[in-house]
Protein backbone atom coordinates (compact mmCIF):
# COMPACT_ATOMS: atom_id res chain seq x y z
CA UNK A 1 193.40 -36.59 163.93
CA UNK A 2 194.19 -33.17 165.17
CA UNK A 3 196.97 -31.24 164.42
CA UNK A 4 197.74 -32.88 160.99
CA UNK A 5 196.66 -32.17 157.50
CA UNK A 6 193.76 -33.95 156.61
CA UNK A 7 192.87 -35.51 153.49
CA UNK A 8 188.88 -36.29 152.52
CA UNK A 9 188.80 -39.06 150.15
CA UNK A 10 185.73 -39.98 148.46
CA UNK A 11 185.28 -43.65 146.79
CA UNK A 12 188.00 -44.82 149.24
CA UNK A 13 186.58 -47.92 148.65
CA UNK A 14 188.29 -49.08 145.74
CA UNK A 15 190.23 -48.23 143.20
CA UNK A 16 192.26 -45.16 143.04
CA UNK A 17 190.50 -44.04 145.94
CA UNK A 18 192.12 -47.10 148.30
CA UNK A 19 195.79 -46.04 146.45
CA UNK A 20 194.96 -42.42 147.92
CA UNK A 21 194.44 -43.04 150.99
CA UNK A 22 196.58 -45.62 151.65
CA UNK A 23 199.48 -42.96 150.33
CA UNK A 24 197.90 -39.94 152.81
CA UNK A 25 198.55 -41.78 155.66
CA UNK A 26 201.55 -43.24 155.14
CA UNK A 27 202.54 -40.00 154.62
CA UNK A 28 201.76 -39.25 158.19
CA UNK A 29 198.24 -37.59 157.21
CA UNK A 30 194.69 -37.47 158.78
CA UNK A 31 192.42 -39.49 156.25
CA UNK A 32 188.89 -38.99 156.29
CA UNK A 33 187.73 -42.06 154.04
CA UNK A 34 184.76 -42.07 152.41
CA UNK A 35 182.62 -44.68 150.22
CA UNK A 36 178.84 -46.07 149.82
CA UNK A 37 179.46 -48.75 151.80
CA UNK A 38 181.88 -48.04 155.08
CA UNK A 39 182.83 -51.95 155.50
CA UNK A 40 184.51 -52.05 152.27
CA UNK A 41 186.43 -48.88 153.28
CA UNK A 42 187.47 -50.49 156.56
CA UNK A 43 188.58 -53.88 154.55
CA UNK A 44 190.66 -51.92 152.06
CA UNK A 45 192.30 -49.70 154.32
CA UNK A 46 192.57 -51.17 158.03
CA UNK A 47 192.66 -49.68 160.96
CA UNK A 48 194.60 -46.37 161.97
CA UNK A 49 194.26 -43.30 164.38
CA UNK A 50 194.29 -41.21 161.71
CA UNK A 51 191.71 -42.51 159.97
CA UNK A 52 187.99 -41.99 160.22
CA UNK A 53 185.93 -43.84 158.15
CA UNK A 54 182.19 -42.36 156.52
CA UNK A 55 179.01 -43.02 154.41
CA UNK A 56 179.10 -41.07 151.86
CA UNK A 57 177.40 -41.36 148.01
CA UNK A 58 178.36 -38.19 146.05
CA UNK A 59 176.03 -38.88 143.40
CA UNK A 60 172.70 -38.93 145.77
CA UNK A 61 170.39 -36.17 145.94
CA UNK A 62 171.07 -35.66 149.52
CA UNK A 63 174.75 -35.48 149.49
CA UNK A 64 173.89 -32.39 147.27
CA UNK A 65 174.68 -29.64 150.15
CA UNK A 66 177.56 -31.79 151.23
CA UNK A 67 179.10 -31.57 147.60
CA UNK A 68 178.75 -27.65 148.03
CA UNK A 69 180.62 -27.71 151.08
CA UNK A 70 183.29 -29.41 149.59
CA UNK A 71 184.04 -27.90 147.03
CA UNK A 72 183.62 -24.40 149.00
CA UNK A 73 186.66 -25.34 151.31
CA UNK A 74 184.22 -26.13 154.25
CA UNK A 75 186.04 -26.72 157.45
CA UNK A 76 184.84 -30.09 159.25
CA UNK A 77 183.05 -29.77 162.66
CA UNK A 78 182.81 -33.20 163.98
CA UNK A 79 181.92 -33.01 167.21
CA UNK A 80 181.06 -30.06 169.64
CA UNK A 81 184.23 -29.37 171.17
CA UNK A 82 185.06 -28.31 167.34
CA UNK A 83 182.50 -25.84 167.38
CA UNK A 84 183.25 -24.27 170.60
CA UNK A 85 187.02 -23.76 169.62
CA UNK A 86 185.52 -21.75 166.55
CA UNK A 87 182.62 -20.35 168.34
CA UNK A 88 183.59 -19.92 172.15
CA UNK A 89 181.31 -17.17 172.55
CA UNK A 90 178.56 -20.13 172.08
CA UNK A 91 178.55 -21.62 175.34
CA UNK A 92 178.45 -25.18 176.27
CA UNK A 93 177.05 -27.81 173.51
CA UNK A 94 174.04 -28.65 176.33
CA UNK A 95 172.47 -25.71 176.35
CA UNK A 96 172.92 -24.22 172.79
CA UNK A 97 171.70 -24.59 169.45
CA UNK A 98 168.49 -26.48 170.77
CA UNK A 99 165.39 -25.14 169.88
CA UNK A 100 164.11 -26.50 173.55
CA UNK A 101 165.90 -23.91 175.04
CA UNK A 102 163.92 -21.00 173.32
CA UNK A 103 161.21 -21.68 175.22
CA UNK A 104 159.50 -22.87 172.49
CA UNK A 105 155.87 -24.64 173.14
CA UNK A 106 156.35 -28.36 174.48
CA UNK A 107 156.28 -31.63 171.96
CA UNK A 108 153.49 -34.18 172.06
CA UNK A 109 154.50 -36.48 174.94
CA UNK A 110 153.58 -39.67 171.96
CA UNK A 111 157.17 -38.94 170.47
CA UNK A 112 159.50 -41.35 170.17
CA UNK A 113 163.16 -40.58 171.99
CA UNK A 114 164.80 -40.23 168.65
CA UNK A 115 161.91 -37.87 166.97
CA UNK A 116 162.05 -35.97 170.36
CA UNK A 117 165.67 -35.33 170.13
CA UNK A 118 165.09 -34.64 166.46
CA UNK A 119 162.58 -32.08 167.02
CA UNK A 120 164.57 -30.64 170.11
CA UNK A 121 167.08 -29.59 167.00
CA UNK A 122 164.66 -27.63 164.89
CA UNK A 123 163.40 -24.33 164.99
CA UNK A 124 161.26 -21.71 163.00
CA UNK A 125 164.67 -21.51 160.79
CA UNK A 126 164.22 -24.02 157.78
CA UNK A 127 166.81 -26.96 158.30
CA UNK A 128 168.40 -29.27 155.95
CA UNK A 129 168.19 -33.08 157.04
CA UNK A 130 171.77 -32.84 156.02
CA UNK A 131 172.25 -30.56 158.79
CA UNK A 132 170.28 -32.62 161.02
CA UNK A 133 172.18 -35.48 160.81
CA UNK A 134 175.22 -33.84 161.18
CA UNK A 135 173.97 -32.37 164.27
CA UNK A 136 172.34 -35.32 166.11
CA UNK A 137 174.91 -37.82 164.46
CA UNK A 138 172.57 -40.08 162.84
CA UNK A 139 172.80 -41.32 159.28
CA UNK A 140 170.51 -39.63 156.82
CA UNK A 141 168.38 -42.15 156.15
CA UNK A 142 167.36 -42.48 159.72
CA UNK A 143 166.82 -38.71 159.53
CA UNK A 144 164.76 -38.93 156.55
CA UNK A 145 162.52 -41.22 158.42
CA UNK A 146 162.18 -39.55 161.79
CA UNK A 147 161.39 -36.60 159.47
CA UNK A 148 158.50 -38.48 158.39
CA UNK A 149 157.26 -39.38 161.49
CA UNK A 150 157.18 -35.68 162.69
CA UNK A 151 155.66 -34.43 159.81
CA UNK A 152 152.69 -36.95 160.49
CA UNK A 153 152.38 -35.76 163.70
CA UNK A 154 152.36 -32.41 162.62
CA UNK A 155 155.54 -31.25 164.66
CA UNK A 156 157.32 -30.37 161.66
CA UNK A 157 156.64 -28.81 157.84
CA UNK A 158 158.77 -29.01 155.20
CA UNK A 159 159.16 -25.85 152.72
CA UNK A 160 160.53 -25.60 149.51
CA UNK A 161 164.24 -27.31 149.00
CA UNK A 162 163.90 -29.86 151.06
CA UNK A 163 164.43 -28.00 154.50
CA UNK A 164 162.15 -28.59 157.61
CA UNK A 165 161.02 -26.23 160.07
CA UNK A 166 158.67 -26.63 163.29
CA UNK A 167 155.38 -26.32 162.67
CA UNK A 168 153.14 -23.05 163.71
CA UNK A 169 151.40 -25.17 166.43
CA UNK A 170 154.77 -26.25 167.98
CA UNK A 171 156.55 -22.77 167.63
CA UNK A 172 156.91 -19.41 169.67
């Protein structure tokens, strides 16, 4: 999808959504199609390079800083080569941005892989599971639940707004 202009199209779905898309890439643009349920935004519109197809509701509570982003002109960062072009200076996508790697106190060993890698991705600086998932790639509601499960164990607090950050115990 690089190099074109790129279209995000929510409720791609159906409707006038599907008639927008469909237009976009005839046209030769990038599509990023969007709908609550992804299979009947592959059914409607197929298959294409230039199209990548995502979960998205824009009415639920946690597509809320999404919506901001949006409508702010955010520019997408879909994978870490993306951020490096922006961000050279940031170094390579293994060792950066983990909170592992500020020597930060080690994790109970009873994790899970996915709440360690979770975990791994938060700091003492309040995160949004929005930003989580974006990070680790994982829809939000698996977020939402490893979330749970690490504020069980204690690994992680959430503060007001919905953000989580590690707890005292497991921070340096």
């Amino acid at each position: 999808m690089s190099g074109k202009e790129t279209w995000f199209i929510t409720g791609a779905g159906r409707g006038m959504g599907v008639d927008i898309a469909r237009a976009a890439l005839e046209a030769g643009h990038a599509v990023v199609a969007t709908g609550r349920h992804t299979e009947a935004v592959r059914n409607a519109l197929g298959d294409s390079d230039d199209l990548l197809v995502v979960e998205l509701d824009i009415t639920s509570p946690t597509s809320e800083g999404t919506n901001r982003l949006i409508r702010d002109g955010a520019t997408p960062l879909l994978e870490p080569g993306d951020l490096l072009r922006h961000f050279p200076e940031c170094g390579t996508p293994s060792t950066k941005g983990k909170a592992a790697s500020l020597n930060q106190p080690a994790l109970p060993e009873t994790l899970s892989p996915a709440e360690r890698e979770l975990a791994e991705l938060i700091g003492g600086e309040p995160l949004h599971p929005d930003q989580l998932a974006t990070q680790c790639g994982r829809p939000i509601g698996d977020v939402l639940g490893i979330l749970c499960g690490l504020e069980i164990a204690g690994v992680v607090e959430q503060g007001p707004g919905r953000v989580f950050k590690r707890a005292e115990r497991f921070s340096s």
